[in-house]
N, C-alpha and C. Protein backbone atom coordinates (compact mmCIF):
# COMPACT_ATOMS: atom_id res chain seq x y z
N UNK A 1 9.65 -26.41 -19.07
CA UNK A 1 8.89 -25.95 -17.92
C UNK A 1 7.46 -25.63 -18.37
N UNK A 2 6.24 -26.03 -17.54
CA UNK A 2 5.18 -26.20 -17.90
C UNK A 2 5.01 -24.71 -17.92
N UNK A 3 5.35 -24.01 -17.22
CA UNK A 3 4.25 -22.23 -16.64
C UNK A 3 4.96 -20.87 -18.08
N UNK A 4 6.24 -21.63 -18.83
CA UNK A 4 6.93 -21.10 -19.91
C UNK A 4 6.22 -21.85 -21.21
N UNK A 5 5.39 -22.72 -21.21
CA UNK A 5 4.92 -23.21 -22.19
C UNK A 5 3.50 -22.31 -21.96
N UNK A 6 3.10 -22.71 -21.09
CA UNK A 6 1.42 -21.59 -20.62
C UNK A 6 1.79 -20.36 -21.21
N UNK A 7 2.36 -19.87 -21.18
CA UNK A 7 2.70 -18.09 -21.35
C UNK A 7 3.28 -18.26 -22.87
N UNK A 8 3.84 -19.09 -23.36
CA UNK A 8 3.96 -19.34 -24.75
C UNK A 8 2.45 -18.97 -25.33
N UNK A 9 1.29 -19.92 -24.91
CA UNK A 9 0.26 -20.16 -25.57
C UNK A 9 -1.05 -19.34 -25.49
N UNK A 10 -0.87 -18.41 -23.93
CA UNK A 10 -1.23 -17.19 -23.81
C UNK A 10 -0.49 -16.05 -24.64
N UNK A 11 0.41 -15.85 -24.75
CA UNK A 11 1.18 -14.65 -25.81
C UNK A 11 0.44 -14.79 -27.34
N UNK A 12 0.51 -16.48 -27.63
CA UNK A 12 -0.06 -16.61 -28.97
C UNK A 12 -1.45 -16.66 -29.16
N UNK A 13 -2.25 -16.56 -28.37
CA UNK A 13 -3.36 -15.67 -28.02
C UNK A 13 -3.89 -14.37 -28.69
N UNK A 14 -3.17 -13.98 -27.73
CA UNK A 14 -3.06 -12.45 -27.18
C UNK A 14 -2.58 -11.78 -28.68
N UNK A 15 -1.53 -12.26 -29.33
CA UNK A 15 -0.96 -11.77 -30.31
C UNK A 15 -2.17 -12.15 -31.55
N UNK A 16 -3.08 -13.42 -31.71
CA UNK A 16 -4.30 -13.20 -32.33
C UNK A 16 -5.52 -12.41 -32.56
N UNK A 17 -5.41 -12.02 -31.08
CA UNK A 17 -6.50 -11.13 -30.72
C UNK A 17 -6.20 -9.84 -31.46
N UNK A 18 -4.71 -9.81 -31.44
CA UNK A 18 -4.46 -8.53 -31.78
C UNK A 18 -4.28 -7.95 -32.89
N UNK A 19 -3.95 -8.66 -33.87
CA UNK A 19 -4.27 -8.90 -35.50
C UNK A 19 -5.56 -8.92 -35.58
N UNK A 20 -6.31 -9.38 -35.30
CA UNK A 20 -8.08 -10.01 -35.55
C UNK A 20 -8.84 -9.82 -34.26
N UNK A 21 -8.90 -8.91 -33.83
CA UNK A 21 -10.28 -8.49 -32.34
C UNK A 21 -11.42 -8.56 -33.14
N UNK A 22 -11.85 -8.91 -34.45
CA UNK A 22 -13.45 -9.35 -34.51
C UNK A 22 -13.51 -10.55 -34.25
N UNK A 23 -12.37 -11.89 -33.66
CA UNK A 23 -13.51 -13.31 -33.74
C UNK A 23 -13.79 -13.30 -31.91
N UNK A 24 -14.14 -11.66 -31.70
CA UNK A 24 -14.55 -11.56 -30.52
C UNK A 24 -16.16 -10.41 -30.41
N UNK A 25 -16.98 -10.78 -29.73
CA UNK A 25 -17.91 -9.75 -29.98
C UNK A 25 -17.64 -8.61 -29.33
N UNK A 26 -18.17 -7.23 -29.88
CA UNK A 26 -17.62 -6.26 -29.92
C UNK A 26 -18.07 -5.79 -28.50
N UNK A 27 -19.23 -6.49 -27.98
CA UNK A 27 -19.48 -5.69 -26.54
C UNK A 27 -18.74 -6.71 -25.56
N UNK A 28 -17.80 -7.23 -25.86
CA UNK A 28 -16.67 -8.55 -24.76
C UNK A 28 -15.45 -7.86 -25.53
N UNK A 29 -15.36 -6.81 -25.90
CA UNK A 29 -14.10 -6.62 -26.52
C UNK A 29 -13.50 -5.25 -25.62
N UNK A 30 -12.45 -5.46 -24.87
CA UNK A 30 -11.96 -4.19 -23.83
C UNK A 30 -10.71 -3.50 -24.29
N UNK A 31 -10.01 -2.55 -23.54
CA UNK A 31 -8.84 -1.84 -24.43
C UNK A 31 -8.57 -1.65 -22.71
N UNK A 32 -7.30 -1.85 -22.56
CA UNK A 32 -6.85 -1.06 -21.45
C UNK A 32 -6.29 0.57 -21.97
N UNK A 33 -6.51 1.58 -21.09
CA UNK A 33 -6.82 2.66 -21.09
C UNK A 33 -5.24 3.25 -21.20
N UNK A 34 -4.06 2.93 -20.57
CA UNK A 34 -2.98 2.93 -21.03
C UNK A 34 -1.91 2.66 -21.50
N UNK A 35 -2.48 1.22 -22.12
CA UNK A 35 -1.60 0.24 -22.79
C UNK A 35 -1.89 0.26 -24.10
N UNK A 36 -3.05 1.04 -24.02
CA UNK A 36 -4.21 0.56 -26.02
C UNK A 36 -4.04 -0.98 -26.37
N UNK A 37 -4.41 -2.08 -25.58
CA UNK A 37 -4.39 -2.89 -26.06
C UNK A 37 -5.27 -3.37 -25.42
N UNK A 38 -5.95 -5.12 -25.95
CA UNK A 38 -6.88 -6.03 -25.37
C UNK A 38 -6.58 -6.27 -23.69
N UNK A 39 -7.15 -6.35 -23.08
CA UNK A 39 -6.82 -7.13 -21.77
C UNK A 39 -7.98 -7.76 -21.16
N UNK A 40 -8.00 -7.76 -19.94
CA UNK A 40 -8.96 -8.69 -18.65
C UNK A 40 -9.97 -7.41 -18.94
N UNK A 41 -11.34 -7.82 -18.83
CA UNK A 41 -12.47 -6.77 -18.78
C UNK A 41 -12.59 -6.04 -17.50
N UNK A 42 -12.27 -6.88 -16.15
CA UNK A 42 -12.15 -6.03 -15.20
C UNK A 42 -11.01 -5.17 -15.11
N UNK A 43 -9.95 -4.84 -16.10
CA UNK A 43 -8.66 -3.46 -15.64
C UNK A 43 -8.58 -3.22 -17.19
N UNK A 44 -9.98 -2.58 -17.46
CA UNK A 44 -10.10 -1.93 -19.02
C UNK A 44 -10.69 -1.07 -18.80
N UNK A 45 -11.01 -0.29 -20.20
CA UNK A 45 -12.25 0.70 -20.61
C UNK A 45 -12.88 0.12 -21.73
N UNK A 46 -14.28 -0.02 -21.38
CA UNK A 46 -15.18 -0.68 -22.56
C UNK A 46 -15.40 0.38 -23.72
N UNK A 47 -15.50 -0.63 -24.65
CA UNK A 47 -15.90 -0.05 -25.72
C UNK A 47 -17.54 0.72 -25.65
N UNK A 48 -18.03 1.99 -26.31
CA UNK A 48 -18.95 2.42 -26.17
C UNK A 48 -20.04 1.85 -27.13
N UNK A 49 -19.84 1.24 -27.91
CA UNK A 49 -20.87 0.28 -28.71
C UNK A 49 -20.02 -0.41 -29.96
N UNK A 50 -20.70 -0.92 -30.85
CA UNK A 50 -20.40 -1.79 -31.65
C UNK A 50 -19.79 -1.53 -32.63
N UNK A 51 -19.35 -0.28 -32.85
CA UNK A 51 -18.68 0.34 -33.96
C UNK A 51 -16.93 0.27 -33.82
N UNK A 52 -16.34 -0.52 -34.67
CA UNK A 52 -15.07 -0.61 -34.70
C UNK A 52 -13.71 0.28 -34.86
N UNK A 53 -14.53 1.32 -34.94
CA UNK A 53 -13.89 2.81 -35.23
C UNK A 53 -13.57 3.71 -34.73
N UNK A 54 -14.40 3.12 -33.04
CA UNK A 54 -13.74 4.35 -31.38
C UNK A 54 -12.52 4.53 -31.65
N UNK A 55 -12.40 5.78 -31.62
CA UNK A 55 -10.78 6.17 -31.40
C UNK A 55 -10.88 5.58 -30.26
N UNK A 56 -9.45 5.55 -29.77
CA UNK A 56 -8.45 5.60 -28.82
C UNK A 56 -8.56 6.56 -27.69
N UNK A 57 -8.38 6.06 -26.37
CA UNK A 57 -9.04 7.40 -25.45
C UNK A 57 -7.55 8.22 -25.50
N UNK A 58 -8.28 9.40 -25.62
CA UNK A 58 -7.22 10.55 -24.58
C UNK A 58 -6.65 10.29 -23.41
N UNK A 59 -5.30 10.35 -23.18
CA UNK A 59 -4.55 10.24 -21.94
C UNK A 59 -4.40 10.98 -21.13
N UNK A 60 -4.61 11.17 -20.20
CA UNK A 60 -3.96 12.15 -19.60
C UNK A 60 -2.88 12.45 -19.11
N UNK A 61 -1.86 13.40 -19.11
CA UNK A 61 -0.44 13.37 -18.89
C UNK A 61 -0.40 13.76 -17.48
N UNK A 62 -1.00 14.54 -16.28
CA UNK A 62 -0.77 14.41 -15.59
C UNK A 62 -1.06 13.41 -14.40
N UNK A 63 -0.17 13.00 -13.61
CA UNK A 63 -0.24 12.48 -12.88
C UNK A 63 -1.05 12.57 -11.05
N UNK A 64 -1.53 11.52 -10.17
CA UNK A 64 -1.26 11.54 -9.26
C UNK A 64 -0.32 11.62 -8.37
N UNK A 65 -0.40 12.71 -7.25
CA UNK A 65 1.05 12.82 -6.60
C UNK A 65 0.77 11.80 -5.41
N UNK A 66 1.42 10.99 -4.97
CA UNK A 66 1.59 10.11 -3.96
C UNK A 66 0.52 10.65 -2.67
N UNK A 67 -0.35 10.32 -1.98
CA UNK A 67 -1.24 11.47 -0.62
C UNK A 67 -0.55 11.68 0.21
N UNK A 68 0.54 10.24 0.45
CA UNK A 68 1.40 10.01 1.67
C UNK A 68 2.73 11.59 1.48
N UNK A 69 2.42 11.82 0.71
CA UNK A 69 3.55 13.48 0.38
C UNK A 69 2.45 14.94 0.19
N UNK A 70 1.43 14.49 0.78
CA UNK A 70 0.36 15.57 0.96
C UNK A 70 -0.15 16.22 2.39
N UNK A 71 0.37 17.48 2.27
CA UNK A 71 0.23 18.13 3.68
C UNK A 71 -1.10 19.30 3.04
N UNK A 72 -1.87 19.70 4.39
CA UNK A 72 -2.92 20.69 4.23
C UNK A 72 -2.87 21.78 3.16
N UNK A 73 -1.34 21.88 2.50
CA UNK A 73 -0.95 23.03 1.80
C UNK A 73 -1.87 23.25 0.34
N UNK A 74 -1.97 21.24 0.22
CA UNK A 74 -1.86 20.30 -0.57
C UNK A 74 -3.60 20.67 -1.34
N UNK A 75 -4.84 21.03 -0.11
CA UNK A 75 -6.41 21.80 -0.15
C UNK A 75 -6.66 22.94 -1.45
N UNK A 76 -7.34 22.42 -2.26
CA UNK A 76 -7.90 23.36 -3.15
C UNK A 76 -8.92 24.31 -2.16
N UNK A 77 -8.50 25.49 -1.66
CA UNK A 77 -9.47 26.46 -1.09
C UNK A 77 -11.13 25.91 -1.82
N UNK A 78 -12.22 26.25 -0.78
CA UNK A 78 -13.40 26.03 -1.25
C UNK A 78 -13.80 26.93 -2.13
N UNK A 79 -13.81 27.90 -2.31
CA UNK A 79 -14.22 29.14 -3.31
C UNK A 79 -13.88 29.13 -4.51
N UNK A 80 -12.59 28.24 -5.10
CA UNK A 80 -11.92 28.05 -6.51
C UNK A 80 -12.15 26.69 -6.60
N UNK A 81 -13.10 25.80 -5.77
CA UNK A 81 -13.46 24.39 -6.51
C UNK A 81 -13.98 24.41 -7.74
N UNK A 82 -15.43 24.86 -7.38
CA UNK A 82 -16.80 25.10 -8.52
C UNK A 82 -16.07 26.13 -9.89
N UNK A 83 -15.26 26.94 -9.88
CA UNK A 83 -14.19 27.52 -10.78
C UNK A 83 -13.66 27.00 -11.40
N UNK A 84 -12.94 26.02 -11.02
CA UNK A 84 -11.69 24.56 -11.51
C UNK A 84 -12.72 23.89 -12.63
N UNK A 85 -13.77 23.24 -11.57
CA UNK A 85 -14.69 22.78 -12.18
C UNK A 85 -15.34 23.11 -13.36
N UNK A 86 -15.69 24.12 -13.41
CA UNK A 86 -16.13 24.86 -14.81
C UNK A 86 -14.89 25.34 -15.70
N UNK A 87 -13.89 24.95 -15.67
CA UNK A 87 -13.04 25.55 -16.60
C UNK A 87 -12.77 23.81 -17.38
N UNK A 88 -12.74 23.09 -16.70
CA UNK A 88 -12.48 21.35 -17.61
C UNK A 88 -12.97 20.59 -17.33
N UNK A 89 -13.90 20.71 -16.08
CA UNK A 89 -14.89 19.32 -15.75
C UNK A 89 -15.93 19.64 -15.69
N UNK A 90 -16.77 20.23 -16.88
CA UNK A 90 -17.95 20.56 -16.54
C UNK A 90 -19.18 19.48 -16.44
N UNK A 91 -18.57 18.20 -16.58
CA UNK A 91 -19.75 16.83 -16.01
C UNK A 91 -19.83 16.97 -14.01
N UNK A 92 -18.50 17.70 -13.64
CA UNK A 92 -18.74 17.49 -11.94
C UNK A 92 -19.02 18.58 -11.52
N UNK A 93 -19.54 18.40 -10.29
CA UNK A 93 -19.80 19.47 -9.38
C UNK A 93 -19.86 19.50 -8.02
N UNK A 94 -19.34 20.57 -7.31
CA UNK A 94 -18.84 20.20 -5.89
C UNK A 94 -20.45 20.01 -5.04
N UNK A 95 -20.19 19.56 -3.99
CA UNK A 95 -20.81 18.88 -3.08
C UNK A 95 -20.12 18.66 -1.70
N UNK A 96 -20.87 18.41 -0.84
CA UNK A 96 -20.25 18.14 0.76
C UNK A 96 -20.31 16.55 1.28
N UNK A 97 -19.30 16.31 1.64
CA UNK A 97 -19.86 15.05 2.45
C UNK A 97 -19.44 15.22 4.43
N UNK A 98 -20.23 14.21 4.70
CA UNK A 98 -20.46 14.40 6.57
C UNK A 98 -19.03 13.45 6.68
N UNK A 99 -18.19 14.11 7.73
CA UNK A 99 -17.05 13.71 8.65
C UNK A 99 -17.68 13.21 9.81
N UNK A 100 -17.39 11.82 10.20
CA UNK A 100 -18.32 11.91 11.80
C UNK A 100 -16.72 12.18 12.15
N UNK A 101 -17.18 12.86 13.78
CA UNK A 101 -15.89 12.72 14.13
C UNK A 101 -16.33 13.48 15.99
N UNK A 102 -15.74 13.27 17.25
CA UNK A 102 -15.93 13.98 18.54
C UNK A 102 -16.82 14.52 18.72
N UNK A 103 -17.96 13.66 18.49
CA UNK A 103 -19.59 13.97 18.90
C UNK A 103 -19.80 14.98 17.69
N UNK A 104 -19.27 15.27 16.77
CA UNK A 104 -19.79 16.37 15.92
C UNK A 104 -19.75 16.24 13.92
N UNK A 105 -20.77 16.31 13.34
CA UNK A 105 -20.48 16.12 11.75
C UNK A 105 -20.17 17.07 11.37
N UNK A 106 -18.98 17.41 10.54
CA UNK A 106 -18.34 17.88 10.02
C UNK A 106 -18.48 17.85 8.63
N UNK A 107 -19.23 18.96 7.99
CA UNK A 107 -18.76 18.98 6.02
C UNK A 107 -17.91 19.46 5.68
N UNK A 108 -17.37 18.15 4.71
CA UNK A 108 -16.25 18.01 3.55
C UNK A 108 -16.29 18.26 2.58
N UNK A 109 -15.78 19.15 2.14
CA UNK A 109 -15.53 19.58 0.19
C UNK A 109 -15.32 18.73 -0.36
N UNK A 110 -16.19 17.95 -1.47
CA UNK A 110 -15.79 17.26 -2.70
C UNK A 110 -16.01 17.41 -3.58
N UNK A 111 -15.86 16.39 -4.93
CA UNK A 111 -16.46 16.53 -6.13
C UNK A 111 -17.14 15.64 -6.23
N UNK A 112 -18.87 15.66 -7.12
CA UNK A 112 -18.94 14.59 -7.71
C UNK A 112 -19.67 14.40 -9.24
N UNK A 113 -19.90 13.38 -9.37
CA UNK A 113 -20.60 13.25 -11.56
C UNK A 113 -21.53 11.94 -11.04
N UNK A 114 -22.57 12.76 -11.55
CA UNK A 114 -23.86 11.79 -10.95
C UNK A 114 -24.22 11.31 -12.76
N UNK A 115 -24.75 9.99 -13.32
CA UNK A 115 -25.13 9.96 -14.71
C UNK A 115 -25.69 9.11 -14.69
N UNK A 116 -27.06 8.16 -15.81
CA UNK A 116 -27.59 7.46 -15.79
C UNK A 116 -26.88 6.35 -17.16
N UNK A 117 -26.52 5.31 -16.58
CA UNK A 117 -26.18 4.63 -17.74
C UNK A 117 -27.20 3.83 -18.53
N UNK A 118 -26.94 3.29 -19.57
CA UNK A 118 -28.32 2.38 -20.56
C UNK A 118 -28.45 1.43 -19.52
N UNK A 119 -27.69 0.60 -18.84
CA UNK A 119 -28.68 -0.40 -18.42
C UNK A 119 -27.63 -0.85 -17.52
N UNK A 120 -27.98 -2.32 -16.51
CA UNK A 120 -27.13 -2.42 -15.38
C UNK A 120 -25.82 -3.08 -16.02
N UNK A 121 -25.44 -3.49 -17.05
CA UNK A 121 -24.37 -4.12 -17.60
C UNK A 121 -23.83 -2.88 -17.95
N UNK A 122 -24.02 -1.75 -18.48
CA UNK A 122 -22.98 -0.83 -18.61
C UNK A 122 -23.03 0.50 -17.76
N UNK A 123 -23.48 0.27 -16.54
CA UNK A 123 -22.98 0.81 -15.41
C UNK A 123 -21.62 -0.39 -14.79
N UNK A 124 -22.09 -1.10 -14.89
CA UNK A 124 -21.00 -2.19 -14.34
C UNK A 124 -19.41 -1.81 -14.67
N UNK A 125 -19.83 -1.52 -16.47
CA UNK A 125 -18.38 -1.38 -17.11
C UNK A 125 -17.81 -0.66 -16.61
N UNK A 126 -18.49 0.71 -16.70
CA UNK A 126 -18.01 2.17 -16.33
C UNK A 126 -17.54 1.95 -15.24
N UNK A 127 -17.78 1.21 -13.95
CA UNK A 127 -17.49 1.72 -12.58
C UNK A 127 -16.17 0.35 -12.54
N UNK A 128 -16.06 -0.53 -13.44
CA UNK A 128 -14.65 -1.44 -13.34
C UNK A 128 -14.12 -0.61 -14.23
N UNK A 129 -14.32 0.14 -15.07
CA UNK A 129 -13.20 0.82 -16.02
C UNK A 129 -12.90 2.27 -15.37
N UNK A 130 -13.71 2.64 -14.29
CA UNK A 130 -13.06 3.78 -12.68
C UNK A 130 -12.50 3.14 -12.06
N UNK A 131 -12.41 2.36 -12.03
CA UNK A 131 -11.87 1.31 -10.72
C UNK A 131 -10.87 1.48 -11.19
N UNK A 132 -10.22 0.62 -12.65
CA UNK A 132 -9.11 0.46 -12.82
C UNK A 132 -7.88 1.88 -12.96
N UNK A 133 -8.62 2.39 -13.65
CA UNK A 133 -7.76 3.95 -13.50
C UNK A 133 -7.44 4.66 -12.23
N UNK A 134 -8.46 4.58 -11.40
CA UNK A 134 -8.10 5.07 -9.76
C UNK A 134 -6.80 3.81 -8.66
N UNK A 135 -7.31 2.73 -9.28
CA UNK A 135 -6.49 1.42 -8.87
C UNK A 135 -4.78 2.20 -9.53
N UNK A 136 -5.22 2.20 -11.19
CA UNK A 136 -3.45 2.34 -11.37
C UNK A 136 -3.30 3.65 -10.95
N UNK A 137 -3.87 5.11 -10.40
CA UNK A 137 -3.01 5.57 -9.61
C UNK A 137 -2.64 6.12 -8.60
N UNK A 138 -3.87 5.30 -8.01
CA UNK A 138 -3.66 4.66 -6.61
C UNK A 138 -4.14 5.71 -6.20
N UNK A 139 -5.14 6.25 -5.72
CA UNK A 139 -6.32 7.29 -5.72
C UNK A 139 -7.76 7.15 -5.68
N UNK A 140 -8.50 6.79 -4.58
CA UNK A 140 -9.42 6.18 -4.61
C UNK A 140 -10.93 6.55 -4.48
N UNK A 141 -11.86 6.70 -5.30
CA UNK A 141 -12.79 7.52 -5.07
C UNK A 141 -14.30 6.36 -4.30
N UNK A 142 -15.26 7.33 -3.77
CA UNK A 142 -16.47 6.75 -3.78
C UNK A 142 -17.29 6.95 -4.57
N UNK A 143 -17.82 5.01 -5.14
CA UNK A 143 -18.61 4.70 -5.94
C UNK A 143 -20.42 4.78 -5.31
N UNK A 144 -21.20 5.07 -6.19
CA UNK A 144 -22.39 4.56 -5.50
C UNK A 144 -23.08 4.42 -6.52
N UNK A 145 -23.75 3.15 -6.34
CA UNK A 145 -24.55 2.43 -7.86
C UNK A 145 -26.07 2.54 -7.15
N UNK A 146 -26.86 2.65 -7.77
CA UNK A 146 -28.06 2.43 -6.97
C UNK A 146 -29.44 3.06 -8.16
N UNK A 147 -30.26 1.95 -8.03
CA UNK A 147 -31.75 2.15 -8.93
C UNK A 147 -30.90 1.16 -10.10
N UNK A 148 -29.86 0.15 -10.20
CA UNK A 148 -29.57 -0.73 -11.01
C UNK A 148 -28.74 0.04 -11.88
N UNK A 149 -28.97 1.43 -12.39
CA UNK A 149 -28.20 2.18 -13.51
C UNK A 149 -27.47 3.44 -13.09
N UNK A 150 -28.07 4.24 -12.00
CA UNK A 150 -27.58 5.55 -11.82
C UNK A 150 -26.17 5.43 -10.45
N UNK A 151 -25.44 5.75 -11.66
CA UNK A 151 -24.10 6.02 -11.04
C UNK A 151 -23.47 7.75 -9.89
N UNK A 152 -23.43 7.56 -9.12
CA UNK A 152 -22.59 8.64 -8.58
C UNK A 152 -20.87 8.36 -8.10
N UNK A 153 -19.66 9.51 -8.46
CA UNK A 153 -18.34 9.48 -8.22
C UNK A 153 -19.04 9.98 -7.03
N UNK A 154 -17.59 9.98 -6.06
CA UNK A 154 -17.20 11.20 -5.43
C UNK A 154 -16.24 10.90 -4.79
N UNK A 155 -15.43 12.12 -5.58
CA UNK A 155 -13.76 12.60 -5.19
C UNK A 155 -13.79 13.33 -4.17
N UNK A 156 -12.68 13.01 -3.23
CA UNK A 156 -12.17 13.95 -2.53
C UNK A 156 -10.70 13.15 -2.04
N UNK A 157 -9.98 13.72 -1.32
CA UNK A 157 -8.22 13.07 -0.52
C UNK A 157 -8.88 12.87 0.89
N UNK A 158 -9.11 11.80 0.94
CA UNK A 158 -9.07 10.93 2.37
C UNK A 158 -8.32 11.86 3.13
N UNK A 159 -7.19 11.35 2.83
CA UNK A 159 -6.02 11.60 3.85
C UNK A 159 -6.13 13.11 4.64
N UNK A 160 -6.29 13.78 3.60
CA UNK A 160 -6.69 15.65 3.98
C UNK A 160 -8.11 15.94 4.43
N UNK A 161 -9.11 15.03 4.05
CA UNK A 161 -10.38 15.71 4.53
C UNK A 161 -10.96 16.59 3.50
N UNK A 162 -10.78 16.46 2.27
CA UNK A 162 -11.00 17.65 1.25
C UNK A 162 -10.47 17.54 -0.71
N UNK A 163 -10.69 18.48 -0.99
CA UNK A 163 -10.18 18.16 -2.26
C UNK A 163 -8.76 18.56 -2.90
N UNK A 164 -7.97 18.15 -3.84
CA UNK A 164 -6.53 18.76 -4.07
C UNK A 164 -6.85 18.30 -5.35
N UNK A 165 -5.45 18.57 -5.78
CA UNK A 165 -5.56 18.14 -7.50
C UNK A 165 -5.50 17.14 -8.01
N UNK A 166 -4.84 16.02 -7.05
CA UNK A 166 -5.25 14.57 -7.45
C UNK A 166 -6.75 14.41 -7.80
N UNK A 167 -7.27 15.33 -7.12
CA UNK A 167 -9.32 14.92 -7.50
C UNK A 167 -9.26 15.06 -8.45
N UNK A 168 -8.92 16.24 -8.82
CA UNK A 168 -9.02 16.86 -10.16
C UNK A 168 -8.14 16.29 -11.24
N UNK A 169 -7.51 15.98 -11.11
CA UNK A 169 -6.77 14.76 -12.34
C UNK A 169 -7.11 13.73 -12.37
N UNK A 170 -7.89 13.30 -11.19
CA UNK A 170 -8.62 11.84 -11.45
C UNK A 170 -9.99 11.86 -11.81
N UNK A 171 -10.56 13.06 -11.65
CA UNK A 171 -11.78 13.18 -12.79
C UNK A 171 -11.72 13.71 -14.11
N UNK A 172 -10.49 14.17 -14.62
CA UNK A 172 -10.07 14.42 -15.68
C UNK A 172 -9.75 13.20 -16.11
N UNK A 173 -9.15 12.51 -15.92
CA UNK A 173 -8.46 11.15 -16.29
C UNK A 173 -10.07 10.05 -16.40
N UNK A 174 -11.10 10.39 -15.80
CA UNK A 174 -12.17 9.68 -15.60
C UNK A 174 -12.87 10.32 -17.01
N UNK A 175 -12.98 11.40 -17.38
CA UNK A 175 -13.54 11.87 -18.22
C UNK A 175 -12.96 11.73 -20.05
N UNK A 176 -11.75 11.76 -19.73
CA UNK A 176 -11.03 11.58 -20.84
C UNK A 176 -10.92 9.93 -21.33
N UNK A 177 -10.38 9.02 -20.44
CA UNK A 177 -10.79 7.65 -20.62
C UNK A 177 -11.78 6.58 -20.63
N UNK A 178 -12.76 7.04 -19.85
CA UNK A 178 -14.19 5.92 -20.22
C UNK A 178 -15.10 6.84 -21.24
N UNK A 179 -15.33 5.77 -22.16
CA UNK A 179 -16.70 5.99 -23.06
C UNK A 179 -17.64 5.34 -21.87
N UNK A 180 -18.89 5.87 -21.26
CA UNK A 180 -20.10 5.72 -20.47
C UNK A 180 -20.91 5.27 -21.73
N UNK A 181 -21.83 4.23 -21.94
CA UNK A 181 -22.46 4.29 -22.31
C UNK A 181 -23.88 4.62 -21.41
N UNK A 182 -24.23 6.03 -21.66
CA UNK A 182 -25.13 6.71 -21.11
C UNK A 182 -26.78 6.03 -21.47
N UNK A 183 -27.61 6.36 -20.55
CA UNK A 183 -28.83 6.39 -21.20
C UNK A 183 -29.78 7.07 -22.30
N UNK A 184 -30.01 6.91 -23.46
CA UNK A 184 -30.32 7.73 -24.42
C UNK A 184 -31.35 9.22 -23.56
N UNK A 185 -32.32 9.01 -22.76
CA UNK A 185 -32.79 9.57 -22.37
C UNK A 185 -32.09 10.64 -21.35
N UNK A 186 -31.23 10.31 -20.69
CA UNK A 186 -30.58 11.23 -19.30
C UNK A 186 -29.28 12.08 -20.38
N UNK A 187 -28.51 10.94 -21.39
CA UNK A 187 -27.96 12.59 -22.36
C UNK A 187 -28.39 13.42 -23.21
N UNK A 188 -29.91 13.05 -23.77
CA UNK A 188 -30.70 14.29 -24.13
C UNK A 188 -31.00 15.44 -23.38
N UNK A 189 -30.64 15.18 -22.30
CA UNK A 189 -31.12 15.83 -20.76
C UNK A 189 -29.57 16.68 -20.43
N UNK A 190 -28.75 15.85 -20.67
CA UNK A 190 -27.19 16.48 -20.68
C UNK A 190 -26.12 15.93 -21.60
N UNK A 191 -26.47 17.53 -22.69
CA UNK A 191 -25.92 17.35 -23.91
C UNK A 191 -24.37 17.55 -23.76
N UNK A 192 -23.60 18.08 -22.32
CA UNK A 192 -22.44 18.30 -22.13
C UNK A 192 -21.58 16.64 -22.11
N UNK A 193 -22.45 15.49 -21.68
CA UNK A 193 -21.88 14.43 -22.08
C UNK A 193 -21.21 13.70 -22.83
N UNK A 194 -21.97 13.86 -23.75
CA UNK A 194 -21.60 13.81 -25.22
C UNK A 194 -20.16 14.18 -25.32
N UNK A 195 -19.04 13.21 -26.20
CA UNK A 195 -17.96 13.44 -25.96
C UNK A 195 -18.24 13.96 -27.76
């Protein structure tokens, strides 16, 4: 069968790559974030530069809870966001976004991590290597790219109108798994970056 011979010759690939990831250049070289291994550059985390010696990202053990099993209960009160925040995410910070909704806008509690990356190729990475982590768990934040380099998140639960702890494990999980390659200039500016 032809599609058992393909996957033969992809495995023996894959299994090269994996003995020998230098007859690849080091900025085309990806790691998926919870497999530790090579994969597709779009459902990875890039490497932060050319040095062969990045550890391995930190995992995070907790999980997303399903939204569809999330009732109002589910709301991080507004007063213990910016709290949360400063105790393990000190790259985010809460913010509002507008609800349109029955002639009237409505502000929403969120989170977000505003940063300047080196250049438009590694903003790119960063926001396919968010993608993929929010993709696997299924948790979806807003991206906004804009001026070619400067990235903004922003978390919050759709479903609720607000923030819960899925935010907060998915910017933990955002923080712990992508190396950003930042702009030399904007992390002199914020030395909390710096992993």
């Amino acid at each position: 069968d032809d599609s058992i011979e393909i996957m033969f010759y992809i495995s023996q690939f894959v299994s090269v790559l994996l003995i020998n990831p230098s007859i690849i250049p080091k900025h085309r070289l990806f790691y998926h974030s919870s497999l530790s291994r090579i994969t597709n550059p779009f459902l990875c985390r890039a490497m932060s530069s050319n040095d062969s010696s990045n550890p391995a990202p930190q995992v995070t053990t907790a999980k997303c809870e399903p939204c569809a099993s999330l009732d109002k209960s589910a709301l991080i009160p507004e007063d213990k966001i910016a709290s949360r925040l400063e105790l393990s995410l000190p790259l985010w910070k809460t913010t509002t976004i507008s609800k349109d909704g029955d002639d009237q806008k409505q502000q929403i509690p969120a989170i977000s991590r505003t940063f300047t990356a080196k250049n438009f190729q590694c903003a790119l990475d960063s926001l396919n290597s968010f993608g993929a982590i929010a993709e696997r768990e299924g948790h979806h934040p807003d991206f906004h790219l804009t001026g070619y380099r400067d990235m903004t998140i922003v978390l919050f639960t759709h479903k609720l109108w607000g923030v819960t702890e899925n935010d907060l494990i998915l910017a933990k999980m955002f923080d712990d798994e992508v190396d950003v390659v930042y702009s030399p200039k904007w992390l002199r500016e914020h030395p909390e970056a710096k992993k």
